[in-house]
N, C-alpha and C. Protein backbone atom coordinates (compact mmCIF):
# COMPACT_ATOMS: atom_id res chain seq x y z
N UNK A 1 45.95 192.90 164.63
CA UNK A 1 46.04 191.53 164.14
C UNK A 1 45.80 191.51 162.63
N UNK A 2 46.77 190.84 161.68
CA UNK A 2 46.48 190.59 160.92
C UNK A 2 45.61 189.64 160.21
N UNK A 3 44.36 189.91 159.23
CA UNK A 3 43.41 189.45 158.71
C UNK A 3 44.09 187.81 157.99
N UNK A 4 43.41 186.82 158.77
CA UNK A 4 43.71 185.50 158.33
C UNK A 4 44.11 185.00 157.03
N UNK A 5 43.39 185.88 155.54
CA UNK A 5 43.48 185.95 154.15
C UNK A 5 44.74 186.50 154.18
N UNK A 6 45.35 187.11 154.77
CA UNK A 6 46.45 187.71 154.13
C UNK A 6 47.88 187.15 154.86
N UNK A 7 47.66 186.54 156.12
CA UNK A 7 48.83 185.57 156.87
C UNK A 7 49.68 185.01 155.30
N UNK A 8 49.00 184.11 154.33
CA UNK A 8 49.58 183.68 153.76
C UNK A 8 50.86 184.60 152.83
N UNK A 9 50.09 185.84 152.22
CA UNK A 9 51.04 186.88 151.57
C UNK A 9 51.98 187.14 152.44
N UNK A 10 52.10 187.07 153.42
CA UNK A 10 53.26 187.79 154.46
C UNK A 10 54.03 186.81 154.29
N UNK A 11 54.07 185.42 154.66
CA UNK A 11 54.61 184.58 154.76
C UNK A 11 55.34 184.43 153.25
N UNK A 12 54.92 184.21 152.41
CA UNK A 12 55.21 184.00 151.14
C UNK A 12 56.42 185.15 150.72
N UNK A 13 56.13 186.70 150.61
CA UNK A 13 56.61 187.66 150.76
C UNK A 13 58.00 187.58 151.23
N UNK A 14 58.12 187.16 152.81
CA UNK A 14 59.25 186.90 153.64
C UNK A 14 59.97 185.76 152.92
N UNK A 15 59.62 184.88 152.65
CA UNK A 15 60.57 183.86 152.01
C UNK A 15 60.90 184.52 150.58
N UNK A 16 60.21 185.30 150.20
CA UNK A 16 60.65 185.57 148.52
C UNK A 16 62.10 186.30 149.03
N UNK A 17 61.89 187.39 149.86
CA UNK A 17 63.02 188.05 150.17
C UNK A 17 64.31 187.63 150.81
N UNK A 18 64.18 186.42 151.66
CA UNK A 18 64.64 185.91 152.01
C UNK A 18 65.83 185.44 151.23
N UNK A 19 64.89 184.68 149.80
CA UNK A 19 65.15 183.51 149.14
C UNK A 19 66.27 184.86 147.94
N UNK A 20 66.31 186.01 147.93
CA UNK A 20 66.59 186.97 147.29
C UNK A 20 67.82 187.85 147.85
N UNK A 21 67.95 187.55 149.44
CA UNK A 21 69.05 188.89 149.84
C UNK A 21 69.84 187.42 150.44
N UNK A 22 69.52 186.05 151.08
CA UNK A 22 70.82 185.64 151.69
C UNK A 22 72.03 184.73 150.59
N UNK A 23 71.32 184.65 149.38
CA UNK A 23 72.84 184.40 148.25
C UNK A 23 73.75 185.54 148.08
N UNK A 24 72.72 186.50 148.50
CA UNK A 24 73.73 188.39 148.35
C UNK A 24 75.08 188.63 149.58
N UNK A 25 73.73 188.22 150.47
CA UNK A 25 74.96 187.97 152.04
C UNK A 25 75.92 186.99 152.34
N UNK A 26 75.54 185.54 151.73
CA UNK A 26 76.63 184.85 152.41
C UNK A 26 77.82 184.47 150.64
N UNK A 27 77.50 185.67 149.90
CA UNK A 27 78.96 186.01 149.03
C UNK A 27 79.40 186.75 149.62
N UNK A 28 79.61 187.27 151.16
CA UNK A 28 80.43 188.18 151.76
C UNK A 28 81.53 187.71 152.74
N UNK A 29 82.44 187.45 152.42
CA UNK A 29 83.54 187.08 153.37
C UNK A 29 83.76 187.24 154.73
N UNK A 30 84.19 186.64 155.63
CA UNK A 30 83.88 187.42 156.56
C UNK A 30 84.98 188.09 157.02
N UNK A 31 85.23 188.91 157.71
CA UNK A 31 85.99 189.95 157.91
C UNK A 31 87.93 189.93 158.04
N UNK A 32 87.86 188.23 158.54
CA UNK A 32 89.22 187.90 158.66
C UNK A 32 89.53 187.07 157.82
N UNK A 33 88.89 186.41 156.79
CA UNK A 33 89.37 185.50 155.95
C UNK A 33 89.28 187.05 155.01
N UNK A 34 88.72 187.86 154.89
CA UNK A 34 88.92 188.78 153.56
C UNK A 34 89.98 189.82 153.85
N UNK A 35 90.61 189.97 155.21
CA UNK A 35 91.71 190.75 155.04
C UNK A 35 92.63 189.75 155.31
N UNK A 36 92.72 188.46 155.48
CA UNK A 36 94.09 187.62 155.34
C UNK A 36 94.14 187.09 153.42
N UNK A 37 93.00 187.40 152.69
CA UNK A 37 92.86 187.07 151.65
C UNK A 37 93.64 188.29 150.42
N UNK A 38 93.08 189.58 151.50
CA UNK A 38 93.38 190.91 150.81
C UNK A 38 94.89 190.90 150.63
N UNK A 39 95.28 190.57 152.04
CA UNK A 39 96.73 190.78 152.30
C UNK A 39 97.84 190.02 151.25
N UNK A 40 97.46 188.75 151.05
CA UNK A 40 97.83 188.03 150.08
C UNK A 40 97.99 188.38 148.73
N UNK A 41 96.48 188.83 148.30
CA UNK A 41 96.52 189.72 147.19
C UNK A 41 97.01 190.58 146.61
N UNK A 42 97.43 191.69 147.87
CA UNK A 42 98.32 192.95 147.86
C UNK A 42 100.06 192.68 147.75
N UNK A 43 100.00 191.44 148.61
CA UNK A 43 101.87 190.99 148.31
C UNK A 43 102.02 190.36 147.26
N UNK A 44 101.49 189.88 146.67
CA UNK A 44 101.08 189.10 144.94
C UNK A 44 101.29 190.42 144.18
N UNK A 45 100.72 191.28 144.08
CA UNK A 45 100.38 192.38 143.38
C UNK A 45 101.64 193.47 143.20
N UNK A 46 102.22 193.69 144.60
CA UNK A 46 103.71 194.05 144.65
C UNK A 46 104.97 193.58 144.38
N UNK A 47 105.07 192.23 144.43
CA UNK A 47 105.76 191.47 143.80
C UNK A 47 105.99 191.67 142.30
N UNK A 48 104.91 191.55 141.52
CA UNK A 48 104.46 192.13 140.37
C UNK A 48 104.82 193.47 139.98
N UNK A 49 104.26 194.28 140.48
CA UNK A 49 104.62 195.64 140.51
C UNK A 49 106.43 196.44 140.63
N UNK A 50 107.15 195.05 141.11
CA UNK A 50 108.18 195.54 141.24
C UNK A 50 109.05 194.76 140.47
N UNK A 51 108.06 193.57 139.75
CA UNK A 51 109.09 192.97 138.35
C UNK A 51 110.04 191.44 139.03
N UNK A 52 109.10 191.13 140.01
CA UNK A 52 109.42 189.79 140.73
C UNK A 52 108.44 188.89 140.78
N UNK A 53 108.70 188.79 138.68
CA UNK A 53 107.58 187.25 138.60
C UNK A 53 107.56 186.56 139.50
N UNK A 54 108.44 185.61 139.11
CA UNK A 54 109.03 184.73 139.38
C UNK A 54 108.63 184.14 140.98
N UNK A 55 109.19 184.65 141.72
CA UNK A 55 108.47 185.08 143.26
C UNK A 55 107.03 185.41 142.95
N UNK A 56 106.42 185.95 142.50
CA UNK A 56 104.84 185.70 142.25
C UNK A 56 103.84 184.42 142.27
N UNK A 57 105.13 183.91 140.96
CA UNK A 57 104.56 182.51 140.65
C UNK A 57 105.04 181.80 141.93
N UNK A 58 105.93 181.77 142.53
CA UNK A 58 106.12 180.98 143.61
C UNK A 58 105.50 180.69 144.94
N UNK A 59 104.41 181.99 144.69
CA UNK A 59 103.57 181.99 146.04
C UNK A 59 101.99 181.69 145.15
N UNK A 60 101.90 181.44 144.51
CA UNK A 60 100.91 181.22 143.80
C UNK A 60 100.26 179.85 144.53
N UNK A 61 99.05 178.96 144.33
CA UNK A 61 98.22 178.05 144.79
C UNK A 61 98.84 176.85 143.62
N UNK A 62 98.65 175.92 144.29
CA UNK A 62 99.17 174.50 143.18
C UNK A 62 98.53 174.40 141.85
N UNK A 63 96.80 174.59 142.42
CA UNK A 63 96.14 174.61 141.06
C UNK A 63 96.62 175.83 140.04
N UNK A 64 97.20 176.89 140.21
CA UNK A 64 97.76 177.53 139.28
C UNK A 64 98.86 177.46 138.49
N UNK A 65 99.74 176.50 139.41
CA UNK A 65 100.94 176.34 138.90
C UNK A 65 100.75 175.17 138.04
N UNK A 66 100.05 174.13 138.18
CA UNK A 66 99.79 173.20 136.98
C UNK A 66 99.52 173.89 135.54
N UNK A 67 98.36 175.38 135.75
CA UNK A 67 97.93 175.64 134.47
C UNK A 67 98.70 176.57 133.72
N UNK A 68 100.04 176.71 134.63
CA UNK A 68 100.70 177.92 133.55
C UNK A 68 101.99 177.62 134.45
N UNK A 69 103.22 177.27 133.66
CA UNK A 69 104.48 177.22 134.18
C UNK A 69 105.25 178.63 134.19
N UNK A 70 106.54 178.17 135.63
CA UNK A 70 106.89 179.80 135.80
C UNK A 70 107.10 180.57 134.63
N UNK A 71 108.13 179.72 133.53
CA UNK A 71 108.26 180.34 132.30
C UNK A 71 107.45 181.24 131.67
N UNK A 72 106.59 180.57 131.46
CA UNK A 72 105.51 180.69 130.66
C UNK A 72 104.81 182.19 131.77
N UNK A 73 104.64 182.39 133.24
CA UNK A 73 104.16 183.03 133.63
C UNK A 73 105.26 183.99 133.47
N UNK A 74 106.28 184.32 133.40
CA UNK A 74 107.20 185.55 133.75
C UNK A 74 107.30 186.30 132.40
N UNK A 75 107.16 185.07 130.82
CA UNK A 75 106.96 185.85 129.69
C UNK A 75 106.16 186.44 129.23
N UNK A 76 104.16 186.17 129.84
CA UNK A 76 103.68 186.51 129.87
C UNK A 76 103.24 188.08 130.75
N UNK A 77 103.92 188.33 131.97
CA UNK A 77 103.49 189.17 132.73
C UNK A 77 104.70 190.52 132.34
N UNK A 78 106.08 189.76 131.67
CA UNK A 78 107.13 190.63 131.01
C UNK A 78 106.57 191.60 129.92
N UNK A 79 105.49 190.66 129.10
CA UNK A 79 105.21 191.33 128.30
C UNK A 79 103.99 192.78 128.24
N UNK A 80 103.35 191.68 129.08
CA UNK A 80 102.08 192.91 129.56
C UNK A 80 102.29 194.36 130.10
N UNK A 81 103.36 194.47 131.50
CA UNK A 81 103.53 195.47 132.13
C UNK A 81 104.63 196.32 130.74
N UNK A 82 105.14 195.78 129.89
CA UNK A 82 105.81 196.44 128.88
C UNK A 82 104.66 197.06 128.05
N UNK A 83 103.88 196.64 127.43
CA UNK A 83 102.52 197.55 127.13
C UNK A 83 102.03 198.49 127.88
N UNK A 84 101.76 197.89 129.36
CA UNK A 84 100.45 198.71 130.07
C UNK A 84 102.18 199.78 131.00
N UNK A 85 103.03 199.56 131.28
CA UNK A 85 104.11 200.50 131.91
C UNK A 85 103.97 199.93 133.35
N UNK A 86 104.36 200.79 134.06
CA UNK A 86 104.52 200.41 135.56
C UNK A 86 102.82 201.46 136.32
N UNK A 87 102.47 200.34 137.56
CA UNK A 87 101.39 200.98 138.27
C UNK A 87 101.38 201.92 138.77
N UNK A 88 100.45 203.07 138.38
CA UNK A 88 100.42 204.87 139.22
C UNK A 88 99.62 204.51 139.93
N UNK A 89 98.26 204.16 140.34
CA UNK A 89 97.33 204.00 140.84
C UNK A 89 96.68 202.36 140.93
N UNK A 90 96.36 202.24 142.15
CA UNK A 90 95.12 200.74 142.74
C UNK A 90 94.36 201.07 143.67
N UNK A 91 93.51 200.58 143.45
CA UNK A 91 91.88 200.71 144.34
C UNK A 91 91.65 199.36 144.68
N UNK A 92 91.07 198.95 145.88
CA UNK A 92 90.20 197.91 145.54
C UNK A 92 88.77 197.97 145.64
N UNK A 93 88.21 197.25 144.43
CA UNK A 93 86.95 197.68 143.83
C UNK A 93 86.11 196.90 144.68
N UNK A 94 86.04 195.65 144.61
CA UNK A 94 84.95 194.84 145.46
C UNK A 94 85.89 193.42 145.58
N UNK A 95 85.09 192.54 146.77
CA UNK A 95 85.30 191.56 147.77
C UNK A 95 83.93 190.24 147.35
N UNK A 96 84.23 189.08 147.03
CA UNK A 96 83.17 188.55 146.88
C UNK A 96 83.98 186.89 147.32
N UNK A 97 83.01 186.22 148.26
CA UNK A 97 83.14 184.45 148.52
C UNK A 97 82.79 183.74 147.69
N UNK A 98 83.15 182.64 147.65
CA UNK A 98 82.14 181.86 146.88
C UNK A 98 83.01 180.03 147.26
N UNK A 99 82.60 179.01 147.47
CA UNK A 99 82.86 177.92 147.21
C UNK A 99 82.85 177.19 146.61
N UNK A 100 82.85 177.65 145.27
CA UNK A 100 83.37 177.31 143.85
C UNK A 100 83.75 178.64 143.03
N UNK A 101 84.43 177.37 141.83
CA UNK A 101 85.09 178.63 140.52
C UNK A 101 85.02 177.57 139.48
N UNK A 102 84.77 178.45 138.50
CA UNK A 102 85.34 177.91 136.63
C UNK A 102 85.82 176.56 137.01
N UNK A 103 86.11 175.52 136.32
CA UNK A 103 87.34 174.30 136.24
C UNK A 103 88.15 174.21 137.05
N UNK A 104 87.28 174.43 138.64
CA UNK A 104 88.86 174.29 139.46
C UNK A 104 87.84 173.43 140.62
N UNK A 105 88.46 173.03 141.81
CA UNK A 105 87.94 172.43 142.66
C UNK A 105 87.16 173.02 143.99
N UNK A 106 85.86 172.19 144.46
CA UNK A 106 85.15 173.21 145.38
C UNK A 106 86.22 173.62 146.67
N UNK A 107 85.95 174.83 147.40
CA UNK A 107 86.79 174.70 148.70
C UNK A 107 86.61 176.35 148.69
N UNK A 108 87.40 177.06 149.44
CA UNK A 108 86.98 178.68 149.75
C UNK A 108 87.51 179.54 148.77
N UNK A 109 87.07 180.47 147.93
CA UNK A 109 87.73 181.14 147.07
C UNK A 109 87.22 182.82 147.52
N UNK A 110 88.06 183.47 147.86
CA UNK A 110 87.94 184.71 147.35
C UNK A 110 88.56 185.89 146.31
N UNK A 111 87.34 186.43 145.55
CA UNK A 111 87.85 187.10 144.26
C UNK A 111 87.59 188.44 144.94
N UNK A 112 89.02 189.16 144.01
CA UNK A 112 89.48 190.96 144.63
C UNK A 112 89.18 190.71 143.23
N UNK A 113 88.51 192.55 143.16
CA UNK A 113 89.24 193.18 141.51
C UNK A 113 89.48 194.71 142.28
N UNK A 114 90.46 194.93 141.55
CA UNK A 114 90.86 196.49 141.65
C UNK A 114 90.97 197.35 140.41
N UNK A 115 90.73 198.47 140.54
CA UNK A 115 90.26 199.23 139.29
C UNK A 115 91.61 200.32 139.60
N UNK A 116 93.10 199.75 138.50
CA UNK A 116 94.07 200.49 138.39
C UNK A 116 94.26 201.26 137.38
N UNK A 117 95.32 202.28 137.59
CA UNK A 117 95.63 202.67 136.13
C UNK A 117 97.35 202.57 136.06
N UNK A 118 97.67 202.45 134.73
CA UNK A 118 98.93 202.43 134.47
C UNK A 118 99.72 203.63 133.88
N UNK A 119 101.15 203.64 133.76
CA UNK A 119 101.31 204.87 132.57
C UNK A 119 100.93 204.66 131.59
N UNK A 120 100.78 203.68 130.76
CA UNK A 120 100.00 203.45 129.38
C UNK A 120 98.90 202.95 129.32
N UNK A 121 98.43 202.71 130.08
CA UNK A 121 96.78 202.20 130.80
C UNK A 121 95.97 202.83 131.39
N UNK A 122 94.99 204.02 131.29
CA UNK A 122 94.40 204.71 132.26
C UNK A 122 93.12 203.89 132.73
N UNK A 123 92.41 203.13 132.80
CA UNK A 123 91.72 202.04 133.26
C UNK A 123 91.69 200.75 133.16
N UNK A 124 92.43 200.00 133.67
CA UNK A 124 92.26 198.77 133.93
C UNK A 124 91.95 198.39 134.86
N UNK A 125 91.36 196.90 135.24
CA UNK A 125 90.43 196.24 136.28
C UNK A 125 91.30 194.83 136.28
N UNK A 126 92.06 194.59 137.79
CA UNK A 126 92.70 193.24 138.04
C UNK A 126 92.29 192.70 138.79
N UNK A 127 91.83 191.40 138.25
CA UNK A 127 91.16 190.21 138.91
C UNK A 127 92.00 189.32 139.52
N UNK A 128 92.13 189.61 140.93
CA UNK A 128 93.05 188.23 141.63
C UNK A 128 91.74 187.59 142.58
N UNK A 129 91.99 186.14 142.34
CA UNK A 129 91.21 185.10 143.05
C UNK A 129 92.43 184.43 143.79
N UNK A 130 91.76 184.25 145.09
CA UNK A 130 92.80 183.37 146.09
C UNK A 130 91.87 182.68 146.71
N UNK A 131 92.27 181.68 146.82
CA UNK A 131 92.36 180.39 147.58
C UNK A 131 92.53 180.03 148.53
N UNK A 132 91.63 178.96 149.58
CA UNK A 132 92.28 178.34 150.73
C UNK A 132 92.95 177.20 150.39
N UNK A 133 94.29 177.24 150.37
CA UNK A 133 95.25 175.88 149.84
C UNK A 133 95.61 175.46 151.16
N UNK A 134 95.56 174.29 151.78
CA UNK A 134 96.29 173.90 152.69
C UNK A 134 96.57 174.56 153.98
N UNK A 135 95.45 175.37 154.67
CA UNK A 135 95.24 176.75 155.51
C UNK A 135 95.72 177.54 155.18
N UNK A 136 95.97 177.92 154.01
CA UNK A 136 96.59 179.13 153.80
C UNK A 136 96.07 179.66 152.65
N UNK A 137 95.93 180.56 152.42
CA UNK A 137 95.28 181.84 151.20
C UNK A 137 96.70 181.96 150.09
N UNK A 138 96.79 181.33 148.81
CA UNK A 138 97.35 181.22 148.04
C UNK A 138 96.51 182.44 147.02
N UNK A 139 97.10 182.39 145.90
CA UNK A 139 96.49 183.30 144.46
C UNK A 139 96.72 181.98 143.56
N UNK A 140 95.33 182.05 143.26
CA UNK A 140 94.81 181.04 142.37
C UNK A 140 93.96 181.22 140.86
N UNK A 141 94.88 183.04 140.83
CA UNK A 141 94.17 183.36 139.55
C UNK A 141 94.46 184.46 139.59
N UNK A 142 95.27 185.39 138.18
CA UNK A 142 95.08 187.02 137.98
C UNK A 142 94.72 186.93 136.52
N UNK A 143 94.32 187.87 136.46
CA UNK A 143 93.67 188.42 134.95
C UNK A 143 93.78 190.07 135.05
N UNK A 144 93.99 190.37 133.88
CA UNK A 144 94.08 192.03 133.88
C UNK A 144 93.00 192.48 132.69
N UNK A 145 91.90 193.21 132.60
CA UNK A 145 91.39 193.68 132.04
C UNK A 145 91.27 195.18 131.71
């Protein structure tokens, strides 16, 4: 039995940890929203990869398409893969939930990054965030770093 003086440390203890590992756990997707999320990600990504903006932007989430028109997305992504070359290598790096983002509206978001390399790029890191739009897992965000 534990000594009555110390009930309180235990207790206290348990909630510190508590209060410390379940924001860690419930940023974890759960297993079928993160491979219907992945999947999304990966056909976004190939699309891309094979030089079919256009179709990129078209499967994209609404809130994306307000902040960047197709134009504007196909001259931008024309230009990039002309720098960085075409993809040799993708990984995916990590999986994270969250029910919010930056300037956009609350609702389910999950962010991929994958740690690729290009022919003229030997490390880069691509950030796709997708979305639950309308039951369905849209891309509601890439960035290439």
């Amino acid at each position: 039995m534990i000594p009555k003086q110390f009930r309180i440390h235990i207790v206290l203890i348990i909630a510190a940890v508590f209060m410390i590992v379940y924001p860690i756990l419930s940023e974890r997707p759960d297993t079928e929203k993160a491979e219907k999320a992945t999947a999304v990600a990966m056909e976004f990504l190939q699309l891309i990869d094979a030089e079919k903006y256009a179709e990129s932007w078209q499967m994209a989430a609404n809130m994306m398409k307000e902040k960047i028109s197709e134009k504007e997305w196909v001259e931008k992504l024309t230009e990039a893969r002309a720098l960085s070359g075409t993809v040799v290598k993708r990984s995916e790096k990590s999986v994270s939930y969250s029910t919010s983002a930056e300037d956009s509206p609350e609702g389910e978001y999950i962010s991929l990054i994958f740690s690729s390399k290009y022919q003229r790029a030997e490390s880069v890191s691509e950030y796709v965030t997708v979305m639950l739009e309308e039951g369905h897992w849209k891309v509601a965000g890439y960035f290439i770093q």
